[in-house]
N, C-alpha and C. Protein backbone atom coordinates (compact mmCIF):
# COMPACT_ATOMS: atom_id res chain seq x y z
N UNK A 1 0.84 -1.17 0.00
CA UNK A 1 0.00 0.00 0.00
C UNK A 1 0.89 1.23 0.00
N UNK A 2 0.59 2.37 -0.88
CA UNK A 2 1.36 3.48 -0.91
C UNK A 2 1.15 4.55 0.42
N UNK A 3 1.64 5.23 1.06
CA UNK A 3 1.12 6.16 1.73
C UNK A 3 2.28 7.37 1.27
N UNK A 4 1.26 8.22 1.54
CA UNK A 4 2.37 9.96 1.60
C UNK A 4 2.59 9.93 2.53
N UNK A 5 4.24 10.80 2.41
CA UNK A 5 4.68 11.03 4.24
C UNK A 5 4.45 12.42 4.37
N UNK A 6 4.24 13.05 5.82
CA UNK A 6 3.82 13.97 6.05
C UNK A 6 4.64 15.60 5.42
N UNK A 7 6.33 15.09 5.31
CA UNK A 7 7.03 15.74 4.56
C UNK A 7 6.33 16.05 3.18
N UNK A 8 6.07 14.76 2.56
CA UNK A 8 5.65 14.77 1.22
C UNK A 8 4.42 16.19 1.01
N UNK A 9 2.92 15.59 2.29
CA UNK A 9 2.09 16.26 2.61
C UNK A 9 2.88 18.21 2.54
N UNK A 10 3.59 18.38 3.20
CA UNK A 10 3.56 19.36 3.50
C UNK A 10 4.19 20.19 2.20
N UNK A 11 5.19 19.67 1.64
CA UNK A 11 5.29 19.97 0.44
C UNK A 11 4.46 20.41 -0.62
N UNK A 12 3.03 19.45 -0.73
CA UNK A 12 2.58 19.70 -1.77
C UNK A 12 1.72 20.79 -1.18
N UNK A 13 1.25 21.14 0.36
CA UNK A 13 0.40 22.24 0.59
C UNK A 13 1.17 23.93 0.61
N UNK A 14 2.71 23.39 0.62
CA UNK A 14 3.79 24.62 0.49
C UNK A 14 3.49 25.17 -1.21
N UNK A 15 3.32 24.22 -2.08
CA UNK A 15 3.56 24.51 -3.35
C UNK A 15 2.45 25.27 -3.84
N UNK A 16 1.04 25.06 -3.06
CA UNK A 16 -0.39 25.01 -3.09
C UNK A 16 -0.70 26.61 -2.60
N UNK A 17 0.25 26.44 -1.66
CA UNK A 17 0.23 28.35 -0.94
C UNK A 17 0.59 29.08 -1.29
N UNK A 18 1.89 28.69 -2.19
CA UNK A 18 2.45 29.78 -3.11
C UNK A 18 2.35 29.62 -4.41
N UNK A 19 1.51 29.04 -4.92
CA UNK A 19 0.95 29.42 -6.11
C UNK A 19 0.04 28.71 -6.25
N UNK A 20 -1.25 28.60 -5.89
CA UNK A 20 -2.39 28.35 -6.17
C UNK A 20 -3.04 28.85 -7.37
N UNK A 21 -3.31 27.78 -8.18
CA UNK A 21 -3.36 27.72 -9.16
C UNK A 21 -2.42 27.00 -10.37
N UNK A 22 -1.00 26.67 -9.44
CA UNK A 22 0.39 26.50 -9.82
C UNK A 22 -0.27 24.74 -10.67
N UNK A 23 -0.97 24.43 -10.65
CA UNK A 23 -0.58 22.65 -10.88
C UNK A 23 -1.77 21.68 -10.71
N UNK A 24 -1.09 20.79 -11.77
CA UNK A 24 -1.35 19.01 -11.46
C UNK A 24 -0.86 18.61 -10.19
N UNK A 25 -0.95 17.62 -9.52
CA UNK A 25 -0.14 17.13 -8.62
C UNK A 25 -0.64 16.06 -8.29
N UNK A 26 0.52 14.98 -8.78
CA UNK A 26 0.09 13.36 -8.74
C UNK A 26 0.24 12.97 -7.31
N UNK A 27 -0.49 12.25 -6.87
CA UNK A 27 -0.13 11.41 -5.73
C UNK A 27 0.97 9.88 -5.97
N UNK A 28 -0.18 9.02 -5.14
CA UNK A 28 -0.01 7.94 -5.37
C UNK A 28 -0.03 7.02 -6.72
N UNK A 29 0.33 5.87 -7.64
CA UNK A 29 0.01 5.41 -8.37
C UNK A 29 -1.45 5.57 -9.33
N UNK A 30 -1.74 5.92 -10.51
CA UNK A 30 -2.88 5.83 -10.62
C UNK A 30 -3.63 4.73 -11.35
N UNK A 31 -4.36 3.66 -11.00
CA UNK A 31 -4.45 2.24 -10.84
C UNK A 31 -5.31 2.26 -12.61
N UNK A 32 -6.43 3.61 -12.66
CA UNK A 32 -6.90 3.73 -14.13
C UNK A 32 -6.43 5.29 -14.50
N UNK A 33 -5.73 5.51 -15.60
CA UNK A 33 -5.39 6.92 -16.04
C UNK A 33 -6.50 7.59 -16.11
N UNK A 34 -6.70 8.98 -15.70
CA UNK A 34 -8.19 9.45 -16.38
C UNK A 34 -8.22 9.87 -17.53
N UNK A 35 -9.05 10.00 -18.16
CA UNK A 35 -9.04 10.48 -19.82
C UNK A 35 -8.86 11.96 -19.78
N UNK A 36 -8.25 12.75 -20.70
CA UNK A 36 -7.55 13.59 -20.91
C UNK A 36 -8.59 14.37 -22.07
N UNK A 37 -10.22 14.01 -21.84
CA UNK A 37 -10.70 14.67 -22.65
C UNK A 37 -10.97 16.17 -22.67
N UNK A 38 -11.28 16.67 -23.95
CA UNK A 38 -11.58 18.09 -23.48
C UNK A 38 -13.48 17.92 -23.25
N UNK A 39 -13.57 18.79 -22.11
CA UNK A 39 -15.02 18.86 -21.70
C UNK A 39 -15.10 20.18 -22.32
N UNK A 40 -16.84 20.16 -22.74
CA UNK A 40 -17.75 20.55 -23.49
C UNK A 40 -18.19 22.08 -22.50
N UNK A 41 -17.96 23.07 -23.05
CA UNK A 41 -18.34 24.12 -22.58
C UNK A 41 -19.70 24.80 -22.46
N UNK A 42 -20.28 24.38 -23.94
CA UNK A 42 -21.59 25.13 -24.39
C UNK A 42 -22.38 25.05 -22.79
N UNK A 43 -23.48 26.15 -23.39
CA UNK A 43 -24.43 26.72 -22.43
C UNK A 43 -25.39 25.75 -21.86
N UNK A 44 -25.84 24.52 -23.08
CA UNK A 44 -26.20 23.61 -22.32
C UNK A 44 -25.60 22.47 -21.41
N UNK A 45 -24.35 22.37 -21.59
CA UNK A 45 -23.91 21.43 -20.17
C UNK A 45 -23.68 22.15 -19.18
N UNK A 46 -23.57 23.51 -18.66
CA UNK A 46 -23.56 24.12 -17.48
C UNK A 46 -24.98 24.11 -16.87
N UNK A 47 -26.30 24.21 -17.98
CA UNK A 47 -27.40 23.90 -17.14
C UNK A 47 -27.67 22.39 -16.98
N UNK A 48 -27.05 21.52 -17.62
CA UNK A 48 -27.34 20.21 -16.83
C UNK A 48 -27.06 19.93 -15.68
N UNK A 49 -25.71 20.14 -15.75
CA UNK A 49 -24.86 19.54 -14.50
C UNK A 49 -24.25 20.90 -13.45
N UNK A 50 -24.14 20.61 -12.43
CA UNK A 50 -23.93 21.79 -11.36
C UNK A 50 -22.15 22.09 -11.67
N UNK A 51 -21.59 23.00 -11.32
CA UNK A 51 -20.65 23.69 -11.62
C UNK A 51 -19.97 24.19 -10.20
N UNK A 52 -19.00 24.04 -9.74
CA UNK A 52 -17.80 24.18 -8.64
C UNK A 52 -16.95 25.03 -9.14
N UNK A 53 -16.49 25.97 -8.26
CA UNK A 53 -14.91 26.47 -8.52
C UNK A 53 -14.64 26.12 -7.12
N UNK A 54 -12.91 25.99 -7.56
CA UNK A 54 -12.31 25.82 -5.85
C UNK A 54 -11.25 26.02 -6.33
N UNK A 55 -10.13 25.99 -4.82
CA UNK A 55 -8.91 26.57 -5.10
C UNK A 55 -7.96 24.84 -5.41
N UNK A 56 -8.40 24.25 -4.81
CA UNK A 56 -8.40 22.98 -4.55
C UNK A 56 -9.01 21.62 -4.83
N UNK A 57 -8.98 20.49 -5.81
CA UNK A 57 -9.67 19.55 -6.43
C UNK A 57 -8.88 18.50 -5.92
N UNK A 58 -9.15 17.55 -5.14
CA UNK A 58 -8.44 15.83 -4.76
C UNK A 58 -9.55 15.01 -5.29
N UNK A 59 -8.50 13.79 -5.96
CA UNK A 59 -9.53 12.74 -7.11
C UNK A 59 -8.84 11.81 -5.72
N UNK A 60 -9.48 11.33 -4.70
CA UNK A 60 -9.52 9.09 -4.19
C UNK A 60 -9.78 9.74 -2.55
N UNK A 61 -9.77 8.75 -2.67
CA UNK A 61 -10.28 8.84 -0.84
C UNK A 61 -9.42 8.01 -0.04
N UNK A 62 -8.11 7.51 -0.26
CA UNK A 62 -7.13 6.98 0.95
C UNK A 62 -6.34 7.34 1.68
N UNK A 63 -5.65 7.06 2.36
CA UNK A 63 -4.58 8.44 3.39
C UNK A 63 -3.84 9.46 2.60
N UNK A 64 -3.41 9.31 1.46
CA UNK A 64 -2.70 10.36 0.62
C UNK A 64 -3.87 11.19 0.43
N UNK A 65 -5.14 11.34 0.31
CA UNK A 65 -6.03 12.27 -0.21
C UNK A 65 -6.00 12.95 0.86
N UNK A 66 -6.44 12.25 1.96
CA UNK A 66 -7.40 12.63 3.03
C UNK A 66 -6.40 13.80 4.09
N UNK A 67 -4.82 13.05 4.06
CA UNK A 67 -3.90 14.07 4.41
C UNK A 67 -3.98 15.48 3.61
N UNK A 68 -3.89 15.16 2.14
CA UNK A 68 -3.91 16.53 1.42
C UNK A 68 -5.25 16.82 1.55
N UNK A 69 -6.15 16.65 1.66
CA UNK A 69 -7.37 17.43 2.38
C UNK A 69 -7.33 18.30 3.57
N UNK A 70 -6.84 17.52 4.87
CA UNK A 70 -6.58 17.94 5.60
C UNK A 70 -5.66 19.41 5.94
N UNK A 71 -4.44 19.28 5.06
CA UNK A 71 -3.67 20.22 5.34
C UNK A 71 -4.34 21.16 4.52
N UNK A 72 -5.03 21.19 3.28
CA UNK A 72 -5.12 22.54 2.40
C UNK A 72 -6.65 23.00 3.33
N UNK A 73 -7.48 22.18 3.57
CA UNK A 73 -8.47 22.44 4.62
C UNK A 73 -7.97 23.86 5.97
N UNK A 74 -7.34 23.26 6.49
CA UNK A 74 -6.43 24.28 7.41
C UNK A 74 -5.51 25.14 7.10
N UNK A 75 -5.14 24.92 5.87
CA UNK A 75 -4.88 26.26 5.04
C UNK A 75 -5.78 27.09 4.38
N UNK A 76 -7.00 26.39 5.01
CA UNK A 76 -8.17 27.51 4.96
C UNK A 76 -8.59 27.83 2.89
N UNK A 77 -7.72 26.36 2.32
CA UNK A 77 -8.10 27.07 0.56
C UNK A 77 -9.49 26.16 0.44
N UNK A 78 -10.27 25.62 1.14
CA UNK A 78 -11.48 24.74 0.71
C UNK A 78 -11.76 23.77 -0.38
N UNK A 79 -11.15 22.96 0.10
CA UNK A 79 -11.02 22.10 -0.76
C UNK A 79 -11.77 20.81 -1.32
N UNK A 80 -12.18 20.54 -2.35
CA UNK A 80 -13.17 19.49 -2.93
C UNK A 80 -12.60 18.33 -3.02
N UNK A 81 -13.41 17.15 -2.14
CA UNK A 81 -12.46 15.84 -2.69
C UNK A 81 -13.63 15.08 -3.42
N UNK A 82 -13.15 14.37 -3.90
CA UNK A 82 -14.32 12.89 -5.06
C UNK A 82 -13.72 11.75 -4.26
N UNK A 83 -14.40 11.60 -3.77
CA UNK A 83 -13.91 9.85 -2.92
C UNK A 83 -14.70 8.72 -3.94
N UNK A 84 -15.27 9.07 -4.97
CA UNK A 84 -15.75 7.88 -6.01
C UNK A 84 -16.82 7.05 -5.43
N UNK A 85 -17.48 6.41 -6.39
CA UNK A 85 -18.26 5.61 -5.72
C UNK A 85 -18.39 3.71 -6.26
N UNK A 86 -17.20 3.23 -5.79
CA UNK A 86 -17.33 1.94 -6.55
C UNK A 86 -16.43 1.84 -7.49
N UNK A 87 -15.62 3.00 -7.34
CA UNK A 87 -14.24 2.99 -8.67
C UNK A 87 -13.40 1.61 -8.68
N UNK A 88 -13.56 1.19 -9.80
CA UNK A 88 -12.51 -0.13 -9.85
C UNK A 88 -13.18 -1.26 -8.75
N UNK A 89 -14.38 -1.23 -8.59
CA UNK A 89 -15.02 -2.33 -7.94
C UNK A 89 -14.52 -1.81 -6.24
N UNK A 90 -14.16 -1.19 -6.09
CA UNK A 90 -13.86 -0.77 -4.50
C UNK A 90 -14.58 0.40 -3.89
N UNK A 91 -14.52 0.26 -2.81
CA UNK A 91 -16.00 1.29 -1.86
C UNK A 91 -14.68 2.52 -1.88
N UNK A 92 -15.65 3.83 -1.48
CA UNK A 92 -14.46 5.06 -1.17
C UNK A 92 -13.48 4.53 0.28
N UNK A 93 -12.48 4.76 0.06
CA UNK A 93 -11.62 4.47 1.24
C UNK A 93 -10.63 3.70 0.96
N UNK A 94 -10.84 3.35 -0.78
CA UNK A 94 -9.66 2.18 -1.44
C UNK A 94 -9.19 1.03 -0.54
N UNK A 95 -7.90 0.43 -1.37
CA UNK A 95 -7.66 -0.68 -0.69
C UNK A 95 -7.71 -0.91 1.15
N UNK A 96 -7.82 -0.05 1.96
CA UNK A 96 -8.42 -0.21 3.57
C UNK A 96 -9.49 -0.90 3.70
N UNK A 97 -10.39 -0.38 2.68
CA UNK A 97 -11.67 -0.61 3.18
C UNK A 97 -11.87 -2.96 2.57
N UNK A 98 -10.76 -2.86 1.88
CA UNK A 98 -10.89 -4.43 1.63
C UNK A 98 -10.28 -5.47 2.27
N UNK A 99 -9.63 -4.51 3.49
CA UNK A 99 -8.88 -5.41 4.48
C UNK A 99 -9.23 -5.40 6.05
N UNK A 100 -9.29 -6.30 7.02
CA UNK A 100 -9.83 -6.35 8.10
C UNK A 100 -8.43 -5.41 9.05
N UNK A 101 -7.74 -6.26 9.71
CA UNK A 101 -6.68 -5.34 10.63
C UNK A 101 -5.48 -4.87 10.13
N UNK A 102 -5.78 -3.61 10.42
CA UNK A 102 -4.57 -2.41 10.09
C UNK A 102 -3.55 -2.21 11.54
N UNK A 103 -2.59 -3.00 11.05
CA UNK A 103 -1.86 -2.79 12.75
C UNK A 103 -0.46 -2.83 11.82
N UNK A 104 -0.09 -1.62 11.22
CA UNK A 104 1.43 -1.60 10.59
C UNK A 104 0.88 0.06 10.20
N UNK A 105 -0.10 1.03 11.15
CA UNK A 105 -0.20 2.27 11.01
C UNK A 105 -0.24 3.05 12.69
N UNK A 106 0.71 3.75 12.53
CA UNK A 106 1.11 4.34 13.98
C UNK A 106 -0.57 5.06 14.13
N UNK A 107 -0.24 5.09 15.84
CA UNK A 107 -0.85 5.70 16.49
C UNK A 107 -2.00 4.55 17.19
N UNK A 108 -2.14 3.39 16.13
CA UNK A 108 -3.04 2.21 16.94
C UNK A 108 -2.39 1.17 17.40
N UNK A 109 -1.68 1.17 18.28
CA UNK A 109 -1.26 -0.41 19.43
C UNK A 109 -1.68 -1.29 19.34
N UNK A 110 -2.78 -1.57 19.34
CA UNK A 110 -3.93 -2.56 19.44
C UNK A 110 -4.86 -3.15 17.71
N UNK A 111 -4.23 -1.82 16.84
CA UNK A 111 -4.35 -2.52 15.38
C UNK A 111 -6.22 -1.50 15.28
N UNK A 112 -6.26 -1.40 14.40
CA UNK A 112 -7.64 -1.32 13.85
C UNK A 112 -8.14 -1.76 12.39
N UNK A 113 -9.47 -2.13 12.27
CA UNK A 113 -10.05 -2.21 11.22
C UNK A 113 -9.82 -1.23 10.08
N UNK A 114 -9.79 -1.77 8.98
CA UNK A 114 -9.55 -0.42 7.69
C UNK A 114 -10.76 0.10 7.58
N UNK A 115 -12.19 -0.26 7.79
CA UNK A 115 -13.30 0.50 7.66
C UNK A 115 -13.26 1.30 8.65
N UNK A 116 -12.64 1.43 9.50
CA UNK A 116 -13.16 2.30 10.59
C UNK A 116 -11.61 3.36 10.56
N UNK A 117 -10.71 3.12 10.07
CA UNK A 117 -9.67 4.18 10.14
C UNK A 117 -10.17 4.79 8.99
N UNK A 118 -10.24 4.31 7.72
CA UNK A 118 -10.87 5.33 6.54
C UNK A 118 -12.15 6.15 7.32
N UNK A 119 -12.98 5.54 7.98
CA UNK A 119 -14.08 6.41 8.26
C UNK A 119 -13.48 7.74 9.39
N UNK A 120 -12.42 7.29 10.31
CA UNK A 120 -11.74 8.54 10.27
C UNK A 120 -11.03 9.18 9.69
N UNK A 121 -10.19 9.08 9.06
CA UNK A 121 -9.59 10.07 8.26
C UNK A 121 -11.24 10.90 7.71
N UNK A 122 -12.07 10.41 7.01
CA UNK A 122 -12.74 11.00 6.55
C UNK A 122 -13.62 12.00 7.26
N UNK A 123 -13.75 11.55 8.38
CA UNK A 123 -14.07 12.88 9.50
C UNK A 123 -13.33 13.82 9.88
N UNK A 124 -12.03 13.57 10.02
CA UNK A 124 -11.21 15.10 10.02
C UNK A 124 -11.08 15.32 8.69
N UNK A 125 -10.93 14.92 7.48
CA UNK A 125 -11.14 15.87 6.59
C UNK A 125 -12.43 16.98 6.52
N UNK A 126 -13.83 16.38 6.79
CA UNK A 126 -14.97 17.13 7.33
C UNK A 126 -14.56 18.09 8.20
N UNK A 127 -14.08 17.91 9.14
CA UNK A 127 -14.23 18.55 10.68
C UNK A 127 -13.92 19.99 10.33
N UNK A 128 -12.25 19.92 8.94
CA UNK A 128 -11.66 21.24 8.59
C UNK A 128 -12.63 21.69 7.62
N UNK A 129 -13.51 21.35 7.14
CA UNK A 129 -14.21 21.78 6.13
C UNK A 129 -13.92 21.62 4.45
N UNK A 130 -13.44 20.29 4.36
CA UNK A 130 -13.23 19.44 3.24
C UNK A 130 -14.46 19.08 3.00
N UNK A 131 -15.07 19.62 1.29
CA UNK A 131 -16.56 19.01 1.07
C UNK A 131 -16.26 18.07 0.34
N UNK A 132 -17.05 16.65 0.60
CA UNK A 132 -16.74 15.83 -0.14
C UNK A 132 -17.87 14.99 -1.22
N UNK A 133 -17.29 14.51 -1.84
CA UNK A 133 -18.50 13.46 -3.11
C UNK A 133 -18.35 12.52 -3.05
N UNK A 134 -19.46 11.76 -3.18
CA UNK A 134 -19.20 10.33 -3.17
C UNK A 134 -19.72 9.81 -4.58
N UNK A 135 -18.72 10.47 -5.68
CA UNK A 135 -19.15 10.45 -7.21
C UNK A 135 -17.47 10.24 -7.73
N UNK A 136 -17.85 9.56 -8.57
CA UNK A 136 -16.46 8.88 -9.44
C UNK A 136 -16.15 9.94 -10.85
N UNK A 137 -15.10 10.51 -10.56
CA UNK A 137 -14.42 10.94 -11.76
C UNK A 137 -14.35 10.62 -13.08
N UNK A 138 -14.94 10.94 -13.98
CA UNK A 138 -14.95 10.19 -15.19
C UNK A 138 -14.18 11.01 -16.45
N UNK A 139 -13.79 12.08 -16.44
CA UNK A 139 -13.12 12.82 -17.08
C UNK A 139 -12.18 14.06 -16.68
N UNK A 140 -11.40 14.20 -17.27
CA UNK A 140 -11.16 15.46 -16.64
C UNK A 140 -10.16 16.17 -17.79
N UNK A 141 -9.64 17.63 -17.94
CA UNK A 141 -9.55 18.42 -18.92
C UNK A 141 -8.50 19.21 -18.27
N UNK A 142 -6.86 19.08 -18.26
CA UNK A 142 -5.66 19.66 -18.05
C UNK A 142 -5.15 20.13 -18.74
N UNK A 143 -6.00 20.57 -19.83
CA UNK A 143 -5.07 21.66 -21.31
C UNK A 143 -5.33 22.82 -20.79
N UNK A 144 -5.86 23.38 -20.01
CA UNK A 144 -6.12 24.70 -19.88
C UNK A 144 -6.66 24.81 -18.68
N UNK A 145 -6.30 26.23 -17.54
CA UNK A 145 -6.66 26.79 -16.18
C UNK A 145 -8.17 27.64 -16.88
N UNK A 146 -9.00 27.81 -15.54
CA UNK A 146 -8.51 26.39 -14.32
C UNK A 146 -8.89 25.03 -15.02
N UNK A 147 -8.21 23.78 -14.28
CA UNK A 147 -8.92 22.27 -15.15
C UNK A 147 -10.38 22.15 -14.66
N UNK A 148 -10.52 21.07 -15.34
CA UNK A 148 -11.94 21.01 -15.39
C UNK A 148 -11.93 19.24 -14.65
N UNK A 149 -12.89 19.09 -13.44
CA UNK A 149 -12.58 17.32 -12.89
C UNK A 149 -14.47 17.34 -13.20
N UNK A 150 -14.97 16.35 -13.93
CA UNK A 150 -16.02 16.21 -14.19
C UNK A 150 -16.44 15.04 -14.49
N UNK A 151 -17.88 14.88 -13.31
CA UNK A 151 -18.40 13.23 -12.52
C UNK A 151 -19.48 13.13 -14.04
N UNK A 152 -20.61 12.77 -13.68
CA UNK A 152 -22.06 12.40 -14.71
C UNK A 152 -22.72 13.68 -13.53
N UNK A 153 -22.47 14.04 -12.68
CA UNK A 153 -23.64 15.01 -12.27
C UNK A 153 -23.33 16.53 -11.83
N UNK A 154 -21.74 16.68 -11.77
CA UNK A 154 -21.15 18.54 -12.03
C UNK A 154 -19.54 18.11 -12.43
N UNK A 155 -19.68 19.91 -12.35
CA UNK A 155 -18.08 19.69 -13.01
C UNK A 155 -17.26 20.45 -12.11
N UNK A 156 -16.33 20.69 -11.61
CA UNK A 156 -15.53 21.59 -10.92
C UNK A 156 -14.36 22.35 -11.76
N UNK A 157 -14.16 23.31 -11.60
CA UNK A 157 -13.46 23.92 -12.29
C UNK A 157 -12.19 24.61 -10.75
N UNK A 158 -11.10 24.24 -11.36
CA UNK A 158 -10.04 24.25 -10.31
C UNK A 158 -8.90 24.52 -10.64
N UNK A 159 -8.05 25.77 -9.91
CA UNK A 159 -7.16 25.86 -9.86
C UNK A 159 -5.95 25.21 -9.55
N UNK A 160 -5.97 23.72 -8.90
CA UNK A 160 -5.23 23.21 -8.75
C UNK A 160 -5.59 21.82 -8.42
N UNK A 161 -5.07 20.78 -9.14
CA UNK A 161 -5.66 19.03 -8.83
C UNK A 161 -4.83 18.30 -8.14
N UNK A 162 -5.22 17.66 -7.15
CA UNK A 162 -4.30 16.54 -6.42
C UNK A 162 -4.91 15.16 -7.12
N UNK A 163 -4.09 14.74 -7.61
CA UNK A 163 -4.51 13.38 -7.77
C UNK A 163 -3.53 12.17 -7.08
N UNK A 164 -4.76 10.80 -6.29
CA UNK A 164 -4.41 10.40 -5.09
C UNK A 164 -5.34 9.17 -5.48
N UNK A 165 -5.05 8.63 -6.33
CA UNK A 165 -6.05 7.55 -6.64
C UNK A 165 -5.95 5.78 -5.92
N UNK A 166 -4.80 6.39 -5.74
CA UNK A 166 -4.41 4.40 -4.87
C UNK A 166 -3.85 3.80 -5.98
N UNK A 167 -4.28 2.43 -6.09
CA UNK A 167 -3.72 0.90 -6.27
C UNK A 167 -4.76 0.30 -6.00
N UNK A 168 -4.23 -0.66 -6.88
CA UNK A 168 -5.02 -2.03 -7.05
C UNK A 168 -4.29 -3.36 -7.59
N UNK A 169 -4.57 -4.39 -6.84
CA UNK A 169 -3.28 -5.71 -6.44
C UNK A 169 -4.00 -5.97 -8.06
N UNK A 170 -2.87 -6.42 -9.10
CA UNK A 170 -3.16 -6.76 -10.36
C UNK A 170 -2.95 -8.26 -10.21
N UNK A 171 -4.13 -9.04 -10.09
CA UNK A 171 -3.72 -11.01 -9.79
C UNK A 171 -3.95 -11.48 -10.74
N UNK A 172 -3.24 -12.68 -10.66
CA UNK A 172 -3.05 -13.24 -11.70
C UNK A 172 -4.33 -14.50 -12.24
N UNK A 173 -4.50 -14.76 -12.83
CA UNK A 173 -5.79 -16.07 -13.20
C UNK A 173 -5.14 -17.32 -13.63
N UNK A 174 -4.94 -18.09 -12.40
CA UNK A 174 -5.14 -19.82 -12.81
C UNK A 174 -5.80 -20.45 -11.90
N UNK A 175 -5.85 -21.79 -12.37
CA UNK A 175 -6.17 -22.76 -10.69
C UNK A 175 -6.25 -22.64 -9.68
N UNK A 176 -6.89 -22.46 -9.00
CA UNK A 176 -6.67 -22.43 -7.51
C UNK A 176 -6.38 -20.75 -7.21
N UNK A 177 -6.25 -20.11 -7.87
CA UNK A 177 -6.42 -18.29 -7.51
C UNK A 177 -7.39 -17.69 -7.23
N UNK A 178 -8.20 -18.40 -6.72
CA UNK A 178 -9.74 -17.35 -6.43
C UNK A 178 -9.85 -17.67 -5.52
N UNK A 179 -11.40 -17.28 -4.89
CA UNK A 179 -11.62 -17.20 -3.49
C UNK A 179 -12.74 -18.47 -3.43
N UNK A 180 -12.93 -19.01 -2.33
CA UNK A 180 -14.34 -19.71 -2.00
C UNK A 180 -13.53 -21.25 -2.23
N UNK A 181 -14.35 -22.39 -2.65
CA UNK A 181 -13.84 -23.81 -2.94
C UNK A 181 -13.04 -23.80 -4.20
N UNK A 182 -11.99 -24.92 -3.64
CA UNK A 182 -10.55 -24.46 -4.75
C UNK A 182 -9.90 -23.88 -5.02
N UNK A 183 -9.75 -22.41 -4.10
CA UNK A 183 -9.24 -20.97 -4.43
C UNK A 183 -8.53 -20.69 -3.08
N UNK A 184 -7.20 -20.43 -3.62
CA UNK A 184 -6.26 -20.11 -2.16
C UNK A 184 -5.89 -18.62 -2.52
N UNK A 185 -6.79 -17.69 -2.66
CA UNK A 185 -6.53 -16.72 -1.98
C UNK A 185 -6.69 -16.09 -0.37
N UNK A 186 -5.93 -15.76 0.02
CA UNK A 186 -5.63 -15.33 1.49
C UNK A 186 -5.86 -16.65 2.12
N UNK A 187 -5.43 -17.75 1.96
CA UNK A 187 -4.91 -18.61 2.45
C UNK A 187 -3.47 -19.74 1.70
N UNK A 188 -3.00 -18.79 1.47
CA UNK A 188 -1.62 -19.50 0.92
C UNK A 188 -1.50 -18.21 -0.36
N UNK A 189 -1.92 -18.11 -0.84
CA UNK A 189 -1.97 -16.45 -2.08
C UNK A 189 -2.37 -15.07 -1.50
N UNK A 190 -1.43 -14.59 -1.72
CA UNK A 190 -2.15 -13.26 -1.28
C UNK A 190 -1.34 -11.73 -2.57
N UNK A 191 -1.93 -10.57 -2.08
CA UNK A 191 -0.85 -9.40 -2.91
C UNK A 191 -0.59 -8.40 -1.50
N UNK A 192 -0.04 -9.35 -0.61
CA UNK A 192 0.26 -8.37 0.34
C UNK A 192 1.88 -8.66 1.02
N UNK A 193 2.84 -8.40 0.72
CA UNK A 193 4.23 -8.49 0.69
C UNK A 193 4.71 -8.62 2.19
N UNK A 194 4.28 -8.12 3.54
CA UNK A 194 4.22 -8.74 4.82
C UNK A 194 3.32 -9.65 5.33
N UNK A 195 2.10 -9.87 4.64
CA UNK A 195 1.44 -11.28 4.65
C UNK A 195 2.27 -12.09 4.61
N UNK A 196 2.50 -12.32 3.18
CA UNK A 196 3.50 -13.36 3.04
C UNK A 196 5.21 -13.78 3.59
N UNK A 197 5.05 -12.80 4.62
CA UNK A 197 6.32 -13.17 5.23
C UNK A 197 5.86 -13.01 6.90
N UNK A 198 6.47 -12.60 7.45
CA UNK A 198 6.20 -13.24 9.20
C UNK A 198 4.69 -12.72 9.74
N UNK A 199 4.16 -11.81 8.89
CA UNK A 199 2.53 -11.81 9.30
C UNK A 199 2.21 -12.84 9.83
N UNK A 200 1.07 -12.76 10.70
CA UNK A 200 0.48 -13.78 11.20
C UNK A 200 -0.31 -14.59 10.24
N UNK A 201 -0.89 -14.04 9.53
CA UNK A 201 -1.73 -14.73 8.57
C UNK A 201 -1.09 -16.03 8.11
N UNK A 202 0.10 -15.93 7.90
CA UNK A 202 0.57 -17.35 6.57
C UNK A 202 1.59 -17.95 7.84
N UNK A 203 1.55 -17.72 9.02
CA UNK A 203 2.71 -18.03 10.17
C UNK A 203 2.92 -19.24 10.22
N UNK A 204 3.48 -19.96 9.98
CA UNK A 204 3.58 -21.82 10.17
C UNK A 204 2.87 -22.58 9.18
């Protein structure tokens, strides 16, 4: 799993303060490229679909977003995130939300669930006043300021994009690779690189 470090974080909200408006800004891996189309200006797609400006646009919903939420939040630029809905077959909160105990992330001793740490992060992004969507990105338009990040139901128009999309374990298809009868995933297969070594999971 990728995470930003807080250095990283702070960097990209340094770059964000002094020139807003300045940029793209990739995160993490991006698991599907977005299309690079140009969106449609005329008078009738502004009355279809609702219309955003912000200083600030984040495309995923996993700790790299939710940090850069956080910090541009408290830098007071208001910032829009798309946490998607079902992108790539996964709930908002990416790969966390498809795993039970998270105990290789400081601050929990005792380990926690990935549904319930995504569901915080996603409350302090709220708390600073990060508005968020639970609508999937389907295009978006970087030839020209501000870009344009646009779902099936508005478009935002933004001075500056974080993109923070995650990962996704690419597995392989034979015999015995699936889940349920006959299928040794997460029991002898996995795409998790300390699973498969002294994790408890595969231990003996």
């Amino acid at each position: 799993m990728c995470w930003i470090s807080m250095s990283q974080s702070r960097f990209i909200i340094k770059s964000l303060l002094s020139s807003v408006g300045g940029g793209f800004l990739l995160g993490s891996a991006l698991s599907t490229p977005p299309s690079f189309a140009t969106a449609s200006s005329s008078p009738s797609h502004s009355a279809e679909m609702g219309t955003h400006k912000t200083k600030v646009c984040i495309v995923g919903s996993g700790p790299a977003a939710h940090t850069a939420a956080i910090y541009a939040a408290r830098a007071e630029l208001k910032p829009l995130l798309f946490e998607g809905w079902m992108a790539n077959d996964i709930a908002p909160g990416g790969q966390l939300t498809t795993t039970t105990d998270v105990e290789n992330f400081p601050g929990f001793p005792e380990g926690i669930l990935g549904a319930e740490i995504v569901e915080k992060f996603r409350k302090q992004s709220e708390r600073f006043g990060t508005e968020i969507f639970t609508e999937t990105v389907n295009k978006v338009d970087f030839s020209s300021k501000p870009f344009k990040v646009i779902t099936d139901s508005r478009t935002v128009l933004a001075d500056s994009v974080i993109v923070s999309t995650g990962a996704v374990a690419k597995r392989l298809s034979f015999t015995g690779s699936g889940e349920g009868d006959g299928g040794f995933w997460n029991r002898g297969i996995s795409a998790c690189a300390v699973c498969d070594g002294a994790a408890p999971i595969f231990r003996n």
